[in-house]
Protein backbone atom coordinates (compact mmCIF):
# COMPACT_ATOMS: atom_id res chain seq x y z
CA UNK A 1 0.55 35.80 0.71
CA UNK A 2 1.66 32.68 2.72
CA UNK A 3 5.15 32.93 4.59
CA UNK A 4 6.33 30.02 5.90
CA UNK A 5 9.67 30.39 8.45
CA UNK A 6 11.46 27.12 9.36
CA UNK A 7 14.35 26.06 11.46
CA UNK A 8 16.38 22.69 11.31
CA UNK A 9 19.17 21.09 12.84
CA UNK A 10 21.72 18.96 10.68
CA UNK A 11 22.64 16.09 12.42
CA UNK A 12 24.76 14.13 10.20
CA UNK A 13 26.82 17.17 9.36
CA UNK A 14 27.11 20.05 12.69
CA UNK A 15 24.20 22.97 10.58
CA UNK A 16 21.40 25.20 11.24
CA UNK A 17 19.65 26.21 8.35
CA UNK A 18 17.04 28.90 8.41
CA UNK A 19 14.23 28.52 5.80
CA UNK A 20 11.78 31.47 4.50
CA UNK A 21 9.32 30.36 2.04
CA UNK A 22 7.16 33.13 0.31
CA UNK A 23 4.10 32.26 -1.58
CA UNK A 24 1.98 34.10 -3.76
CA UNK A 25 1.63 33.98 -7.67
CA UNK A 26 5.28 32.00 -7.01
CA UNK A 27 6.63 30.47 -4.49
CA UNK A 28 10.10 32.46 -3.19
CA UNK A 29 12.69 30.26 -0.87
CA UNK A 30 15.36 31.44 0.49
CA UNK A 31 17.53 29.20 2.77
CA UNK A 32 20.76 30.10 5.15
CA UNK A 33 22.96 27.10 6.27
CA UNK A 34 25.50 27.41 8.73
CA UNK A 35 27.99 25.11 10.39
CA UNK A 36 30.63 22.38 9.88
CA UNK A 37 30.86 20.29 6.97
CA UNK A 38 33.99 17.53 6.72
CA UNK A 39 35.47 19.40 9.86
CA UNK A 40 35.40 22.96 8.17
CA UNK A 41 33.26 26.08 8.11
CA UNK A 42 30.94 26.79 5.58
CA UNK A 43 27.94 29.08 5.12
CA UNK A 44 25.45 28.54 2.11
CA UNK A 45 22.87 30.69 1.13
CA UNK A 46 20.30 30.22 -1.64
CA UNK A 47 17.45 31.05 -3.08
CA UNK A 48 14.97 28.85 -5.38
CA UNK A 49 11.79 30.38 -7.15
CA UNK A 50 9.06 27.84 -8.21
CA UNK A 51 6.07 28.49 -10.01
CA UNK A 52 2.61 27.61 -7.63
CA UNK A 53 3.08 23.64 -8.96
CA UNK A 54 6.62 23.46 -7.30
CA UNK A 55 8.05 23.18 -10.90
CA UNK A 56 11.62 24.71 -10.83
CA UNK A 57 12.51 28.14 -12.16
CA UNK A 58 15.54 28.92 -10.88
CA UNK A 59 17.89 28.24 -8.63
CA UNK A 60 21.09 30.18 -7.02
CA UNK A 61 23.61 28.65 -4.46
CA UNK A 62 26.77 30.55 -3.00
CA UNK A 63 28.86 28.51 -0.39
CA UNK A 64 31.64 30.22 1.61
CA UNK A 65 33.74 28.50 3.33
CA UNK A 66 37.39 29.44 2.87
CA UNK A 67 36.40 31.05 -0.60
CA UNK A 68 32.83 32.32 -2.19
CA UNK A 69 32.03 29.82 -4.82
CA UNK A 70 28.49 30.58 -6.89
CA UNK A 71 26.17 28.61 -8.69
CA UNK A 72 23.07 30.19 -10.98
CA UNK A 73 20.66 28.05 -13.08
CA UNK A 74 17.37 28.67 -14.65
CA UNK A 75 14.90 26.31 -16.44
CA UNK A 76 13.07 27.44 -19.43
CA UNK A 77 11.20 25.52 -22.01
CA UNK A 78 12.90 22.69 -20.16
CA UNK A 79 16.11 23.05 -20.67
CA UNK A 80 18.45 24.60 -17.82
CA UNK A 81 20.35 27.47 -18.30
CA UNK A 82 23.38 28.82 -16.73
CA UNK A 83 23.95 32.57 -15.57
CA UNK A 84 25.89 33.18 -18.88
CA UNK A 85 23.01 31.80 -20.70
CA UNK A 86 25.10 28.20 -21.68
CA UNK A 87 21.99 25.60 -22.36
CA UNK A 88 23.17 22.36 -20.13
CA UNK A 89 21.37 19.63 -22.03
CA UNK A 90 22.44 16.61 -19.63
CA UNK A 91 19.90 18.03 -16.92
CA UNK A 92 17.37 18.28 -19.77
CA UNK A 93 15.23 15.56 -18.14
CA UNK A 94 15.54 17.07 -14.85
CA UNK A 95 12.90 18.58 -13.16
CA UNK A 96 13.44 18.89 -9.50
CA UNK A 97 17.03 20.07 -7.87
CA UNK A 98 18.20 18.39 -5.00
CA UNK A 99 20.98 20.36 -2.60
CA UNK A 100 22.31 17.57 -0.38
CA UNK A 101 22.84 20.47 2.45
CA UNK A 102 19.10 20.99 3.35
CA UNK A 103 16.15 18.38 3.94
CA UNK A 104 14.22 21.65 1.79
CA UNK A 105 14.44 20.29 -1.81
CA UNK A 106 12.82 17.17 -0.78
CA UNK A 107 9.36 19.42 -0.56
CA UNK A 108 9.57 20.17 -3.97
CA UNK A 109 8.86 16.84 -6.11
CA UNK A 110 6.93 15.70 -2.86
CA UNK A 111 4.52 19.08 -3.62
CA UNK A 112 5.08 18.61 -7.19
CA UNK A 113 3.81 14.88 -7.35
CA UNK A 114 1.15 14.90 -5.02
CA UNK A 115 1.04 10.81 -4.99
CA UNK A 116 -1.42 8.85 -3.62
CA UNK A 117 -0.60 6.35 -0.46
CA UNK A 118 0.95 3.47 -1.79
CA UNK A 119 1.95 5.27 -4.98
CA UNK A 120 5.91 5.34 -6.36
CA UNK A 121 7.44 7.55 -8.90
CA UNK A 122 11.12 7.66 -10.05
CA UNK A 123 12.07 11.21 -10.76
CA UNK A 124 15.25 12.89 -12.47
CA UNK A 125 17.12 15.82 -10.61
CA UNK A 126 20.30 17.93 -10.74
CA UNK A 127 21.78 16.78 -7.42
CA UNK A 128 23.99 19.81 -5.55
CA UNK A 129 26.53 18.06 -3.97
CA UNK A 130 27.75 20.49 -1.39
CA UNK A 131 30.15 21.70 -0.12
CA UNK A 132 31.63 20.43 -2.97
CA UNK A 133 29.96 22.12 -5.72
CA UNK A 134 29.40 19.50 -7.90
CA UNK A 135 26.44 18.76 -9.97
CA UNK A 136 25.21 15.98 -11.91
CA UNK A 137 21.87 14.54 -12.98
CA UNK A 138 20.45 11.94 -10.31
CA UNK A 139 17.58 9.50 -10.82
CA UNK A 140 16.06 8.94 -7.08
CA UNK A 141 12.12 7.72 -6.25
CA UNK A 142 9.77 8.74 -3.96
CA UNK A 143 7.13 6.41 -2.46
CA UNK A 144 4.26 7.66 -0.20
CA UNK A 145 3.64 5.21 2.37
CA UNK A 146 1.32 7.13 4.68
CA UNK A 147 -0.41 10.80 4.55
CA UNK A 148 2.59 12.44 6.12
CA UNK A 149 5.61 9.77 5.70
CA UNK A 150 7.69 9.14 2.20
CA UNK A 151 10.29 6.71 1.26
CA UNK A 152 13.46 8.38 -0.64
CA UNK A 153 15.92 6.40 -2.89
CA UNK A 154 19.11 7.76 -4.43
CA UNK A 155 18.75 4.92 -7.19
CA UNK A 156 22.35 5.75 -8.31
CA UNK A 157 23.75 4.84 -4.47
CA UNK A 158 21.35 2.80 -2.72
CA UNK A 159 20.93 5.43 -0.38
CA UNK A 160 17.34 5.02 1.47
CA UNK A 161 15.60 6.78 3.75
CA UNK A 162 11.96 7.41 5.34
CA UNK A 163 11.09 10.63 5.43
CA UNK A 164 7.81 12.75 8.00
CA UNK A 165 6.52 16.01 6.61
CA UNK A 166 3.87 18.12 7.66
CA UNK A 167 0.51 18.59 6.03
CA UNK A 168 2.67 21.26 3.31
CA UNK A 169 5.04 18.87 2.43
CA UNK A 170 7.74 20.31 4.82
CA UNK A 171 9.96 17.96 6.45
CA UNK A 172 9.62 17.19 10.02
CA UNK A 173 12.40 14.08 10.90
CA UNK A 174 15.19 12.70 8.17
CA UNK A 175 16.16 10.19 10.52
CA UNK A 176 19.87 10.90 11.68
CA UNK A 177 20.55 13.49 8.67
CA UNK A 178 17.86 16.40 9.77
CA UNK A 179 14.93 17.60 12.34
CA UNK A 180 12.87 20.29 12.18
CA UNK A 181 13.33 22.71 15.13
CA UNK A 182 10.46 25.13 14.83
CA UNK A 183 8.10 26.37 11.96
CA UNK A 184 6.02 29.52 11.89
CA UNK A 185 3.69 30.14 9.48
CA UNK A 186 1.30 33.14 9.04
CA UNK A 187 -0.67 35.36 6.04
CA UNK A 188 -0.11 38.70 4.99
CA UNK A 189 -2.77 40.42 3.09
């Protein structure tokens, strides 16, 4: 079993977030953000199971900041469920999640795509707009321009950005939104 522990500093909004990744027959994440977002407190904690391929499973967010607001979604037979078991058919051509808190969910359709240099592919996700709580689908595209550097497009927005990861697909720098502050990585039999 693979654990992977990570550390980065938000620099857009004031965060830490602390990252463990567990991999064996699934991958296990579990993320802890702390700090200020639009001048208030806030805590999130979540936890995202993947199947080996990065392809979503499920997905749970709570955010507290002056209240505890939660958010529980699984995908089956591709179609995303909520925790009462309501089928959400606008995200039905989503695969990936993106949670606009942590530079994390931008491993997952990086992992999941595995593209070649030079190679572009648009993607649909259910974007997390935190602290908000919002949630809508979101097209977006990811280009690899190098081994270990991507270009990310909102294409709803505009938004652009260019992106360093590590050789797992982790991200190193998202210039003037994220950096990585440490990662530790070791194998448990």
């Amino acid at each position: 079993m693979n654990i992977h522990r990570i550390l980065w500093k938000g620099i857009y909004y004031n965060t830490l977030e602390y990252l463990h990744i567990q991999s064996g027959t699934t991958h296990k994440i579990v993320g802890n953000i702390t700090g200020i977002a639009n001048e208030q407190p806030l805590h999130v904690h979540y936890e995202i199971h993947t199947n080996l391929q990065w392809e979503m499973l499920s997905v749970d967010i709570q955010l507290t900041d002056h209240v505890v607001k939660k958010l529980q979604f699984s995908r089956q037979d591709n179609r995303w469920h909520d925790q009462h078991g309501t089928i959400h058919a606008i995200f039905d051509n989503c695969v990936d999640v993106d949670i606009s808190l942590t530079p994390f969910t931008n491993t997952l359709p990086i992992n999941r795509l595995s593209l070649a240099v030079g190679e572009s592919r648009e993607i649909n996700v259910v974007y997390f707009d935190l602290p908000a709580m919002d949630m809508k689908p979101v097209k977006q595209r990811y280009t690899r321009l190098s081994t270990l550097r991507y270009k990310y497009e909102t294409l709803y927005s505009g938004f652009t950005a260019e992106i360093e990861v590590d050789d797992q697909g982790f991200v190193i720098d998202y210039p003037e939104i994220w950096e990585r502050v440490i990662q530790v990585r070791h194998i448990e039999e």
